[in-house]
Protein backbone atom coordinates (compact mmCIF):
# COMPACT_ATOMS: atom_id res chain seq x y z
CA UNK A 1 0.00 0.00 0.00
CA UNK A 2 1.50 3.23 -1.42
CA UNK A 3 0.12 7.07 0.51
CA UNK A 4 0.58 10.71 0.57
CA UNK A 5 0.38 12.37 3.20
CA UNK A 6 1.10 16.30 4.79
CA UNK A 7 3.16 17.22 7.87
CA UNK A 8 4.90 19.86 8.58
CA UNK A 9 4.20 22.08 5.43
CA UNK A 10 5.57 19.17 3.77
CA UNK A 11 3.77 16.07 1.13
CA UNK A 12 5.13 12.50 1.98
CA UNK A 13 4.95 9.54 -0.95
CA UNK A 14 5.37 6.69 2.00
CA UNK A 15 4.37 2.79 1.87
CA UNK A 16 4.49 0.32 4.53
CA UNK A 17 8.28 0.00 5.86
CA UNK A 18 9.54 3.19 4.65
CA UNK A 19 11.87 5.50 6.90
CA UNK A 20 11.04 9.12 6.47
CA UNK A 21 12.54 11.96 8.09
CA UNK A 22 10.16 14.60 8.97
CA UNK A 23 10.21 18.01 10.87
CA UNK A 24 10.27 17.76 14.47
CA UNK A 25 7.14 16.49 16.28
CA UNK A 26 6.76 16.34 19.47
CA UNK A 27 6.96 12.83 20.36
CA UNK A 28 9.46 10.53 22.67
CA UNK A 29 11.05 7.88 21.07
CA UNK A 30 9.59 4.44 20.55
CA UNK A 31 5.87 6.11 20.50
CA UNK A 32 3.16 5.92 18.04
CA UNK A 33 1.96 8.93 15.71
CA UNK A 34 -1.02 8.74 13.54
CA UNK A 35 -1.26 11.50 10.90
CA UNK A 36 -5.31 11.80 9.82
CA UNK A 37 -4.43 14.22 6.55
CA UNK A 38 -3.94 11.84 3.89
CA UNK A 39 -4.10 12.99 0.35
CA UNK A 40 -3.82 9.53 -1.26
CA UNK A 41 -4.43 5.57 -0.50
CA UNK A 42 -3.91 2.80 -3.48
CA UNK A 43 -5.55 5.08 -6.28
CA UNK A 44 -8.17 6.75 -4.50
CA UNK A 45 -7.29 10.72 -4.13
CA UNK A 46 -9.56 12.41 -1.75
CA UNK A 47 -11.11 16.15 -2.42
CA UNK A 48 -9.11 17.37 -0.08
CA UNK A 49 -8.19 14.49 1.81
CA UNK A 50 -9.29 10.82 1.76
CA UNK A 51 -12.13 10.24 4.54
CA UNK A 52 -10.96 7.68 7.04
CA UNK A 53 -7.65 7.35 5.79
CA UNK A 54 -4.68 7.03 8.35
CA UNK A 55 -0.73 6.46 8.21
CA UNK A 56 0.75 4.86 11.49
CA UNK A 57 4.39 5.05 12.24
CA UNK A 58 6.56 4.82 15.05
CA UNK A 59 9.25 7.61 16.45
CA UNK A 60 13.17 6.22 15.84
CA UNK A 61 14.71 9.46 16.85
CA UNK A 62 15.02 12.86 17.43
CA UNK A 63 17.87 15.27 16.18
CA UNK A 64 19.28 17.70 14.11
CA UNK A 65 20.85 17.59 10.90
CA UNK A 66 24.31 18.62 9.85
CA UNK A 67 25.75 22.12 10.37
CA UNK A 68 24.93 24.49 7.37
CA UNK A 69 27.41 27.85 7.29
CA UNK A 70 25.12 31.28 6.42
CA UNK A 71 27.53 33.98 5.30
CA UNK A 72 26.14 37.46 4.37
CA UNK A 73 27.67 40.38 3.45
CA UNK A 74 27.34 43.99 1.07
CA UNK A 75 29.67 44.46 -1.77
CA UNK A 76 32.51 47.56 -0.57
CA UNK A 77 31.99 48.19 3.39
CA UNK A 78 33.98 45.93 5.35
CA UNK A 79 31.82 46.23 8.59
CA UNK A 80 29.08 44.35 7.13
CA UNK A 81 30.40 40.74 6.78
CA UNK A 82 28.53 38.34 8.88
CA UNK A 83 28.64 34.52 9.79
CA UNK A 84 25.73 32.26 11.12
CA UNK A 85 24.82 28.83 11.71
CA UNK A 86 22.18 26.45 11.64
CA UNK A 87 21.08 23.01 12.63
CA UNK A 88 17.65 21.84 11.83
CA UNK A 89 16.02 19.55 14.29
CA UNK A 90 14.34 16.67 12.65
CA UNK A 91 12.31 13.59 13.58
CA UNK A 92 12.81 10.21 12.07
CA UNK A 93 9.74 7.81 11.57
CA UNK A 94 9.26 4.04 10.06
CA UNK A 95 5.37 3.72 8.76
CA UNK A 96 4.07 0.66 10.34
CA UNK A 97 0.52 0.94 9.10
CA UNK A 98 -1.48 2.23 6.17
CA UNK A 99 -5.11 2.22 6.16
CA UNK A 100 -8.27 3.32 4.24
């Protein structure tokens, strides 16, 4: 069984087994989430989402990805150069269950 599905802004093409990573939910590890907004199941697109549809995984892990560098600066003035950072926290899922 083969779904779509929306979290976090984002679409999902999952089937049974599949490890996703997702934005962060708030969820310890080792629990179940259920996400209700599916867009697809086997064929059948819902208008917007399939009625009774549901995708079951289970929460691997939390964490955040790998260091990106954000380096800004304006062409000529050398008090303007800047350096940031960023690590985006993620959640990683296996989809146990699909259902319609």
């Amino acid at each position: 069984m083969k779904a779509i599905f929306v979290t976090g802004g984002k679409q999902y093409y999952v089937s049974e087994g599949d490890v996703i990573y997702v934005e962060k939910l708030d969820a310890e590890v080792g629990k179940e989430v259920t996400f209700d907004e599916v867009l697809f199941v086997d064929g059948v697109s819902g208008n917007p989402t399939v009625d009774g549809a549901k995708v079951t995984c289970t929460v691997e892990k939390q964490g955040k990805q790998k260091k990106i560098r954000i380096f800004t600066y304006k062409n000529k003035t050398k008090s303007s150069r800047n350096t940031k950072g960023h690590r985006q926290p993620y959640t990683k899922l296996t989809v146990k269950k699909i259902s319609k």
